[in-house]
N, C-alpha and C. Protein backbone atom coordinates (compact mmCIF):
# COMPACT_ATOMS: atom_id res chain seq x y z
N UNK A 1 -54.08 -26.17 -47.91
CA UNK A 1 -53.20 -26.83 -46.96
C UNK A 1 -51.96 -25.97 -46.74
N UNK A 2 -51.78 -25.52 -45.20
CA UNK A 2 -50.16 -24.82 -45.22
C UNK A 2 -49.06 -25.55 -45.24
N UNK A 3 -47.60 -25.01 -46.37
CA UNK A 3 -46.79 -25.46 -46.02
C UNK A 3 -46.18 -26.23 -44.75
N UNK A 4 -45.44 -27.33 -44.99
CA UNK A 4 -44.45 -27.75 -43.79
C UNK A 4 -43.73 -26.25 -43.02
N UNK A 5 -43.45 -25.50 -44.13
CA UNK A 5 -42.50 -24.75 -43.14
C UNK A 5 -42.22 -23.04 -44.31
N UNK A 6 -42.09 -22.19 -43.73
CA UNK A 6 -42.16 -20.89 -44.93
C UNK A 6 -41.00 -20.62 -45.27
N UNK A 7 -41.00 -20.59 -46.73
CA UNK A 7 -39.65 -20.79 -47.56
C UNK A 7 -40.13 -19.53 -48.03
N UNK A 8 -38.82 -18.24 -47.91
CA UNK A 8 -39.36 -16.76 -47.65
C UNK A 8 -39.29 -16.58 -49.32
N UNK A 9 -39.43 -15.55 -50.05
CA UNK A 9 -39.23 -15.15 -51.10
C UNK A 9 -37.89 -14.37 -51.03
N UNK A 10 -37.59 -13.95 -50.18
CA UNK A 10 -35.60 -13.85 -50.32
C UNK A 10 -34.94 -14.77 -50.28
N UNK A 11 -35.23 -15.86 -49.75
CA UNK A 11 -34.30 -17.12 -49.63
C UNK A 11 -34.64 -17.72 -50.92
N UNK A 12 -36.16 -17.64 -51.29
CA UNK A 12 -35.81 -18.19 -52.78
C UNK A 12 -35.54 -17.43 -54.08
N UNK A 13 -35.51 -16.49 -53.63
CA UNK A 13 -34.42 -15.61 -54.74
C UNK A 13 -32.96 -15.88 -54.86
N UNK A 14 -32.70 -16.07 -53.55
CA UNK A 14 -31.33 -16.14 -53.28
C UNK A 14 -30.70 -17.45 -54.03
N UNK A 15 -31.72 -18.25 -53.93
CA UNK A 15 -31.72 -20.01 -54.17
C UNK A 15 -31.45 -19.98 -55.48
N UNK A 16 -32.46 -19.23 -56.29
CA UNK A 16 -32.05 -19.00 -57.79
C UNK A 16 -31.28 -18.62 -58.01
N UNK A 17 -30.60 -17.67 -57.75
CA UNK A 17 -29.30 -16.75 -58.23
C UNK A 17 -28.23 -17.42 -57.78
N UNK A 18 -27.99 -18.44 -56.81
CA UNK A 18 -27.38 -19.40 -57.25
C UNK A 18 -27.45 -20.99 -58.24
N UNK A 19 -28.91 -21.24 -58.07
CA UNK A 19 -28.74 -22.17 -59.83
C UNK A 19 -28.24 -21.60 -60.78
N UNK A 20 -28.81 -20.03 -61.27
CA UNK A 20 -28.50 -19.80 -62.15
C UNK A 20 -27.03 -19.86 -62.54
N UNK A 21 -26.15 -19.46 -61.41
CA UNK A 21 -24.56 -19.45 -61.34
C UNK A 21 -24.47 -20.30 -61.69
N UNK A 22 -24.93 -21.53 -61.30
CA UNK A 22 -23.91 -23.31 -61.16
C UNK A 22 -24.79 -24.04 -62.81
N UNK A 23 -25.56 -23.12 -63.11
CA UNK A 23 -26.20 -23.02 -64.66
C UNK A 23 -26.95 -24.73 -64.60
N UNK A 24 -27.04 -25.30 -63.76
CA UNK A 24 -27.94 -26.60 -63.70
C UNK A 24 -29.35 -26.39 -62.35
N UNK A 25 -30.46 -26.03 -63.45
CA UNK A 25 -31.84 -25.74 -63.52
C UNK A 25 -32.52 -26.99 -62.62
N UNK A 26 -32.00 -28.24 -62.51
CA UNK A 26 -32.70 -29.12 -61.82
C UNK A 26 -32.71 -28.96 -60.61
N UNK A 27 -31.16 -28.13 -59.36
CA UNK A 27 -30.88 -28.39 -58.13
C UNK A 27 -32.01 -27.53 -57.50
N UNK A 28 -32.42 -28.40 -56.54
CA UNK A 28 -32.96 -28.08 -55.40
C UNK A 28 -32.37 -27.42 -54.01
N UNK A 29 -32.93 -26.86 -52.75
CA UNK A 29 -32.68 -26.88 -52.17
C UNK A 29 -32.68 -27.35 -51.22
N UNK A 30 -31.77 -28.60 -50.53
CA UNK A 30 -32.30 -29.63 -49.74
C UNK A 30 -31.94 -28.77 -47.84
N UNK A 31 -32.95 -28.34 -46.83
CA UNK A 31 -32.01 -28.03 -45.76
C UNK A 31 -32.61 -29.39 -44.16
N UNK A 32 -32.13 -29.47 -43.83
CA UNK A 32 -31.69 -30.72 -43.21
C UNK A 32 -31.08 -30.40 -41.30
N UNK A 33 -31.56 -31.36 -40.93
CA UNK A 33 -31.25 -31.39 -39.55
C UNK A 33 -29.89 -32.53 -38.82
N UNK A 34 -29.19 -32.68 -38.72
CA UNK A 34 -27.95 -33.48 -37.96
C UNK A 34 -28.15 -33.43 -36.64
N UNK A 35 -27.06 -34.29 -36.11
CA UNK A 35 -26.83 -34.42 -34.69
C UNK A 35 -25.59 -33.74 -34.70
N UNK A 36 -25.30 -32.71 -33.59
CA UNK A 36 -23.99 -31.86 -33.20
C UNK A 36 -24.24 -30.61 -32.84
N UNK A 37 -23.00 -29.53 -32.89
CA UNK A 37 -23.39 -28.53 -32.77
C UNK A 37 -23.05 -28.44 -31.41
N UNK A 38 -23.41 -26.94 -30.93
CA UNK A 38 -22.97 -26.66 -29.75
C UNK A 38 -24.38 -26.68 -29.07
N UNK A 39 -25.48 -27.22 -29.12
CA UNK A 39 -26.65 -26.72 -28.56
C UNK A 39 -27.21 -28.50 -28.89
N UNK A 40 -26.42 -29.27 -29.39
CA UNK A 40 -27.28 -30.27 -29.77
C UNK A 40 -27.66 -30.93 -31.28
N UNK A 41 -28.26 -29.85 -32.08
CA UNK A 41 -28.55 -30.09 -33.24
C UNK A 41 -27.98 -29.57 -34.27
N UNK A 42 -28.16 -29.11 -35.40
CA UNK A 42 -27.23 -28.40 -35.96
C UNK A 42 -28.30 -28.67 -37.13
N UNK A 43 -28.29 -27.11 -38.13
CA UNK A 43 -29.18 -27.29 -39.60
C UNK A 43 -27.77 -27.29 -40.65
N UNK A 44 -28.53 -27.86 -41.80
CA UNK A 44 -27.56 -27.81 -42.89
C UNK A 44 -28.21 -27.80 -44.40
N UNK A 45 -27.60 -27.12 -45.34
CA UNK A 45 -28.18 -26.68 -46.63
C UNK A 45 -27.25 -27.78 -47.87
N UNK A 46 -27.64 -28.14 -48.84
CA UNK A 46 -27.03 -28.63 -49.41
C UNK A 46 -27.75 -28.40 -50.98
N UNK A 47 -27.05 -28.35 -52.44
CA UNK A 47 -27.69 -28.52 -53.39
C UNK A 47 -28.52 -30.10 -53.38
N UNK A 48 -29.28 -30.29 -54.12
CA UNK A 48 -29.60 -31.77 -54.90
C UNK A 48 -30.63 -31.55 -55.91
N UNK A 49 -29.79 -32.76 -57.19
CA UNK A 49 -30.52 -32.83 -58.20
C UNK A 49 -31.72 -34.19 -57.19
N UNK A 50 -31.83 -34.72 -56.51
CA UNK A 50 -32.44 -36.14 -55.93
C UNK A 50 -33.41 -35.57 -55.48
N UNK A 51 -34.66 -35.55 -55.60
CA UNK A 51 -36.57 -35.64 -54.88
C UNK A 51 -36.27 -37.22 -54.39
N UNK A 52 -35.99 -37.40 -53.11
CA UNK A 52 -36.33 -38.81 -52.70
C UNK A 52 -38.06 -39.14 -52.18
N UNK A 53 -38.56 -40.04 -52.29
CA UNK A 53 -40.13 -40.64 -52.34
C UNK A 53 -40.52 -39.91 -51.28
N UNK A 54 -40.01 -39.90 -49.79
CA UNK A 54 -40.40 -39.26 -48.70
C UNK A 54 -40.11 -37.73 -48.38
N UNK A 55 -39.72 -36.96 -49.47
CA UNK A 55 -39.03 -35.63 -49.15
C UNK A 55 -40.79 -35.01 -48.92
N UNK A 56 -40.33 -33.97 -48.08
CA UNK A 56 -41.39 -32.89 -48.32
C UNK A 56 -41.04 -31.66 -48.87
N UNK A 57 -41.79 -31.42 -50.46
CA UNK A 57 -41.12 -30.15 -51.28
C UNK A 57 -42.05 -29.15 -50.89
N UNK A 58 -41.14 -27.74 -50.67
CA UNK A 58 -42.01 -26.54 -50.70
C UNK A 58 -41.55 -26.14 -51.81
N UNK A 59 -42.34 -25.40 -52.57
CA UNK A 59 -42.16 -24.17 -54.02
C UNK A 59 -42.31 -23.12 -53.41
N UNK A 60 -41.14 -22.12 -53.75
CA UNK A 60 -41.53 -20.74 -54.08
C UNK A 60 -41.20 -20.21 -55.38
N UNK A 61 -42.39 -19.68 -55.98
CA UNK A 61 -42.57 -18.51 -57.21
C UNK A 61 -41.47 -17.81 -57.51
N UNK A 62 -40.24 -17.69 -57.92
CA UNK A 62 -39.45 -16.25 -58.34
C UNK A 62 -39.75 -15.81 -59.64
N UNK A 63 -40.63 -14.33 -59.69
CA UNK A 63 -40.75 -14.14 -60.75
C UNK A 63 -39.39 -13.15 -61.32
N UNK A 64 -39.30 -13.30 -63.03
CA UNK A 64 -38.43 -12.43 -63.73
C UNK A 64 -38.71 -10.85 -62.86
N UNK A 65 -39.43 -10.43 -62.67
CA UNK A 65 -39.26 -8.97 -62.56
C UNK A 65 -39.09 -9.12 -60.88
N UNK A 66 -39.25 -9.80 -59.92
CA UNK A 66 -38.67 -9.29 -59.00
C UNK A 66 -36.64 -10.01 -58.49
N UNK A 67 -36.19 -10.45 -60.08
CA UNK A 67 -34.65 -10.69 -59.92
C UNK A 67 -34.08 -9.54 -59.99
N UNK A 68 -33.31 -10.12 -59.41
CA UNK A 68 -31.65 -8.63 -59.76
C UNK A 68 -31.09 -8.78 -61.13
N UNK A 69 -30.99 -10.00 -61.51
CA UNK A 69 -30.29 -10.10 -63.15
C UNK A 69 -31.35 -9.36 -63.71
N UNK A 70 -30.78 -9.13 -65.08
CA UNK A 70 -30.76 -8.33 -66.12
C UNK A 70 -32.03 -8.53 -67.05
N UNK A 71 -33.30 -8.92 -66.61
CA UNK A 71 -33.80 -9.68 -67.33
C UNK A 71 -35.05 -9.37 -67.94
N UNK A 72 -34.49 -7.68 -68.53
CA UNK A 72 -35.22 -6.86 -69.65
C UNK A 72 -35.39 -7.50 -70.99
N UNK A 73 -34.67 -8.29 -71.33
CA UNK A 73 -35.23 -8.70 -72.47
C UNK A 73 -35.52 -9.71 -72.68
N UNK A 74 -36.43 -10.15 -71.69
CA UNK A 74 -37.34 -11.06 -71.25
C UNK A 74 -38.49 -10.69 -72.03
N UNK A 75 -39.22 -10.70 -73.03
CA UNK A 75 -40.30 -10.68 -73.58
C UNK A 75 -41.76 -10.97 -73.12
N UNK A 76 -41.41 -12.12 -72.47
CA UNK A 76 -42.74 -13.42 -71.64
C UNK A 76 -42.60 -12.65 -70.52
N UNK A 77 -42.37 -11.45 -70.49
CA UNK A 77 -43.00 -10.88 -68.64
C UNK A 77 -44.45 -10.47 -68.84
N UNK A 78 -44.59 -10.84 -68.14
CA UNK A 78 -46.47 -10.30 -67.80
C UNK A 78 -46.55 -9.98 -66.25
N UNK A 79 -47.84 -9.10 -66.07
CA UNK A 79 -47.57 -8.42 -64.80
C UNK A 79 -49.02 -9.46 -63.83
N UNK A 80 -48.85 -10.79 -63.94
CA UNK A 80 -49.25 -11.26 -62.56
C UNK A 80 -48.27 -11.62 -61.48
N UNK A 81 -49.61 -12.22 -60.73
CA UNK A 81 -48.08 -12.58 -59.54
C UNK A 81 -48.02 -13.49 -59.59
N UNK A 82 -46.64 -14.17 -60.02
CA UNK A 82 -45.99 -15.50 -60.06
C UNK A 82 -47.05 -16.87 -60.33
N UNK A 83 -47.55 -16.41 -61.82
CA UNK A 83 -48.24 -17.38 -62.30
C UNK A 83 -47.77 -18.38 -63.24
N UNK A 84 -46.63 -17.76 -63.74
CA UNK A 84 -45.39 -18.17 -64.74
C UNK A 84 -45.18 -19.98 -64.19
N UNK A 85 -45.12 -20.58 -65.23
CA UNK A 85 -44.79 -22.07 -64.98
C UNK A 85 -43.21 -22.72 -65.37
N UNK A 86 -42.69 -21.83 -65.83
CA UNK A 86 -41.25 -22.08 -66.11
C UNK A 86 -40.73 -22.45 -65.17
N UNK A 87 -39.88 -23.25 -65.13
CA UNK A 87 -38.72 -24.24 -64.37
C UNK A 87 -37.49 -23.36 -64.17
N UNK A 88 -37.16 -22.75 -65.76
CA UNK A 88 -35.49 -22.56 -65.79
C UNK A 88 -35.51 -20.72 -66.89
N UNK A 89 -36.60 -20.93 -67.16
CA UNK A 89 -36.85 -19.63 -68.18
C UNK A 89 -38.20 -19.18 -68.21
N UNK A 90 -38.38 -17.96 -68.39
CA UNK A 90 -39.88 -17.14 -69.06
C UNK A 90 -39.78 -16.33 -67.60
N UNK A 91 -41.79 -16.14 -67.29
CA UNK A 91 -41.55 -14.90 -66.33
C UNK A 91 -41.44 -15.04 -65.04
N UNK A 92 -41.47 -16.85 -64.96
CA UNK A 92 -41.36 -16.97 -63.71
C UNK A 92 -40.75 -18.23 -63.18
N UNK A 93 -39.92 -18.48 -62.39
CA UNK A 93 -39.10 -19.64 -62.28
C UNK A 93 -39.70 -20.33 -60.89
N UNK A 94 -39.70 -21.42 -60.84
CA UNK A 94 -39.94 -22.24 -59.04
C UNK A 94 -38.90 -22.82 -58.90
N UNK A 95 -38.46 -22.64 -57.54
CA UNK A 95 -37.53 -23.13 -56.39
C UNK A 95 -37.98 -23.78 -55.69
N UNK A 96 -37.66 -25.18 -55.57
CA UNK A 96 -38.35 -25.57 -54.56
C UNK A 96 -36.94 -26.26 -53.71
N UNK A 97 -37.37 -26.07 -52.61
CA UNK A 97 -36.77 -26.96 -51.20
C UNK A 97 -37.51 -28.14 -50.89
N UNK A 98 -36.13 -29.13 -49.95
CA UNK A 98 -36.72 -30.28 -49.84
C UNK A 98 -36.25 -30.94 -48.30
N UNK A 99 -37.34 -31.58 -47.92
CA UNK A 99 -36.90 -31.58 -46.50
C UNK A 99 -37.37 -32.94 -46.27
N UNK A 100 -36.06 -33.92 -45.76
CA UNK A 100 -36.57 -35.50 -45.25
C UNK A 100 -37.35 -35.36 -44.27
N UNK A 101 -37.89 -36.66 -44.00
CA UNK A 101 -38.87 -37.04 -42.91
C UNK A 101 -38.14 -36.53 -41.44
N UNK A 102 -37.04 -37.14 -41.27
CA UNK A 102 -36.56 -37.06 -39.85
C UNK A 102 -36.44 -35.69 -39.85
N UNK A 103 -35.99 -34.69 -40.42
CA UNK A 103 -35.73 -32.80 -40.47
C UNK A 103 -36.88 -32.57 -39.93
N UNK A 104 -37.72 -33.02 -41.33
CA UNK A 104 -39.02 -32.31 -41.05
C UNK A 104 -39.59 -32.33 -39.86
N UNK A 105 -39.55 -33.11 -38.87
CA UNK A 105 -40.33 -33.40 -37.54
C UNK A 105 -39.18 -32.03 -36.20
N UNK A 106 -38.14 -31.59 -36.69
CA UNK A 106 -37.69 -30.73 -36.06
C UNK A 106 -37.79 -29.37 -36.79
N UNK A 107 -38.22 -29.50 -38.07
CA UNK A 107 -38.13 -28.13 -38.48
C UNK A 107 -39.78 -27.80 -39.34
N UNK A 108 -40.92 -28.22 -38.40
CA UNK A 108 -42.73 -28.16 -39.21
C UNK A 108 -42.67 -26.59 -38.58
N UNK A 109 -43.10 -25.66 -39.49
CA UNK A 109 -43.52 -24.51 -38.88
C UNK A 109 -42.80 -23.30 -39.10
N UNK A 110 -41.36 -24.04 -39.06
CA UNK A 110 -40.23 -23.13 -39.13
C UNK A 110 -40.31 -22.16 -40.52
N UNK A 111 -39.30 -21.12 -40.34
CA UNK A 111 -39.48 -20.02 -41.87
C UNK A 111 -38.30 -20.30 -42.08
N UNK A 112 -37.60 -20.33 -43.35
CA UNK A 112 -36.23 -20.09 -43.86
C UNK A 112 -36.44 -19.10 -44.80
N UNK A 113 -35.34 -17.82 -44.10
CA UNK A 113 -34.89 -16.70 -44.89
C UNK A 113 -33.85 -16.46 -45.26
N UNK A 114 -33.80 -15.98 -45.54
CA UNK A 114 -32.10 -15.19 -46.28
C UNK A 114 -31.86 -13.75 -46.39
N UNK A 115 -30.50 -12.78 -45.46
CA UNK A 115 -30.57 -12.01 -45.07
C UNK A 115 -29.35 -11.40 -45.81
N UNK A 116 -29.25 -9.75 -45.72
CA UNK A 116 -27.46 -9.95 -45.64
C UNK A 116 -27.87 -8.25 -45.18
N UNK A 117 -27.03 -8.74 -44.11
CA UNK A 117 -26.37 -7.35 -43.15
C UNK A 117 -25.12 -7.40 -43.27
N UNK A 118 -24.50 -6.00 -42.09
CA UNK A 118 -23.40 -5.89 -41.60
C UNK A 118 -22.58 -6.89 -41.25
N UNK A 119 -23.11 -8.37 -40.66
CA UNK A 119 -22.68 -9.68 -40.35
C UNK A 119 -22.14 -10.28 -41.27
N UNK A 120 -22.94 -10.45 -42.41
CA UNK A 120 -22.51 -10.77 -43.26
C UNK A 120 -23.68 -11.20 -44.59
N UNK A 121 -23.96 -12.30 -45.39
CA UNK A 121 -25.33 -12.80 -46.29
C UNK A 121 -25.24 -14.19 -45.42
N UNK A 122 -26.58 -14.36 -45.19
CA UNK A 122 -26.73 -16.31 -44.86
C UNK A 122 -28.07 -16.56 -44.90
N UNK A 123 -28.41 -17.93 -44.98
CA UNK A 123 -29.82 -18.34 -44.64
C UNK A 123 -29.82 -18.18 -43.21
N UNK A 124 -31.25 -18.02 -42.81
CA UNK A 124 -31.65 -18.16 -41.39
C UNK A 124 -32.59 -18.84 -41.74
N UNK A 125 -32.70 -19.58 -40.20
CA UNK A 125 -33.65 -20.54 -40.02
C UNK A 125 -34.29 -19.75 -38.55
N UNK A 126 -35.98 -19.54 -38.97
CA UNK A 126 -36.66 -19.27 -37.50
C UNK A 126 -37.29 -20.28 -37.33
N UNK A 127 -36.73 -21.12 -36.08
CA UNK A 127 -37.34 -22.45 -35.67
C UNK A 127 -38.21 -22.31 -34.35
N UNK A 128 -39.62 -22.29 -34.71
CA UNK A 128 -40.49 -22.23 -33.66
C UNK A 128 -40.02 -23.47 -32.62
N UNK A 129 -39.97 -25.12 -33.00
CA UNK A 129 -39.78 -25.85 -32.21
C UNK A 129 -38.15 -26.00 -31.46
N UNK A 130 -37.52 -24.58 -31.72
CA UNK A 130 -36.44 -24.76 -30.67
C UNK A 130 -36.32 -24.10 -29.76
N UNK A 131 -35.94 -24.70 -28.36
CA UNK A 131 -35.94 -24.57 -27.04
C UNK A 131 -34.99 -23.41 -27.14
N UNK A 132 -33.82 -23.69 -27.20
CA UNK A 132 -32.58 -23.06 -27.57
C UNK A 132 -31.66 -22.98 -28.18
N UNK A 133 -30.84 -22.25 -29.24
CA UNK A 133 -30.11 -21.81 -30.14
C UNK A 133 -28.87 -21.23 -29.61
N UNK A 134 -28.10 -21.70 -30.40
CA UNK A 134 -26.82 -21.08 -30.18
C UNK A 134 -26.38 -19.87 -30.51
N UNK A 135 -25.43 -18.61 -30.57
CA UNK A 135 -24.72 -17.45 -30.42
C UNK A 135 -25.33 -17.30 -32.08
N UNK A 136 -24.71 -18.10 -33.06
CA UNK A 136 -24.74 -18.07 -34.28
C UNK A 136 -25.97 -18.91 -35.35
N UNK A 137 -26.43 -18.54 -34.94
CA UNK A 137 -28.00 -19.38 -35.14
C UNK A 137 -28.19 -20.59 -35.92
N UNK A 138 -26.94 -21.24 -35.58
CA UNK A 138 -27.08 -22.56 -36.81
C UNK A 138 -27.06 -23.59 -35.62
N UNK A 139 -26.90 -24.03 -34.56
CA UNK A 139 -27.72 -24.62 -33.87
C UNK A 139 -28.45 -24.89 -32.69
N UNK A 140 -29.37 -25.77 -32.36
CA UNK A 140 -30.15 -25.61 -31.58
C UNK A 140 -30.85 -26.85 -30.84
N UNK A 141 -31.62 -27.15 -29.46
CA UNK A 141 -32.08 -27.88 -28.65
C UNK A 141 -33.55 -28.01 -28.93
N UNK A 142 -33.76 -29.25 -29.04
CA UNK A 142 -35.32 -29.05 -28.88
C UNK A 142 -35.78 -29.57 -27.90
């Protein structure tokens, strides 16, 4: 079955390396759709420890060896790909994102990445179901 929507392996790297900062292993990544914006809609990211009954979770795999931290003396590395079942430690950690019902029906399909150029670092959102987007890609018409 394909994901609701492709949660990139930079964005969930990125996702980790901030749990790891805020050092609480439970938060998720919740990203979310509003009303506003200059185009209409507007996306939004938020931590949460909360899986509500109707969320739709994607997982992505971050394994120890493809982080930036330091994490040679990691013992439990083994060289598959992201078979590791760890939550918060060993060779491989899952991130998962979470997306309500009402989001989800504006954002099925869509990829969330995470970039950092000259602009600056941010998530992006490539939203197949939008008509049109604004200057700064955070919102959009469907």
């Amino acid at each position: 079955m394909d994901p609701a929507l492709n949660f990139t392996i930079n964005a969930a790297k990125k996702v980790w390396e901030l749990i790891q900062e805020e050092g609480n292993f439970n938060l998720k990544l919740r990203v979310y759709v509003t009303g506003g914006g200059c185009s209409g809609f507007q996306y939004g990211f938020s931590f949460d420890e909360v899986v509500n009954a109707d969320d739709t979770i994607v997982t992505q795999q971050v394994d120890a060896s493809d982080e930036d931290e330091d994490e040679d003396e990691d013992e439990d590395e083994d060289e598959g790909e992201g078979e590791g079942e760890g939550e918060g430690t060993g060779s491989g950690s899952k991130v998962q994102l979470l997306i309500d019902p009402m989001s989800l029906q504006y954002l099925a399909g869509a990829e969330i990445d995470y970039k950092e150029d000259l602009e600056g670092a941010q998530f992006i959102i490539k939203n197949p179901n939008a008509k049109t987007t604004c200057g700064c890609g955070s919102s959009f018409s469907a």
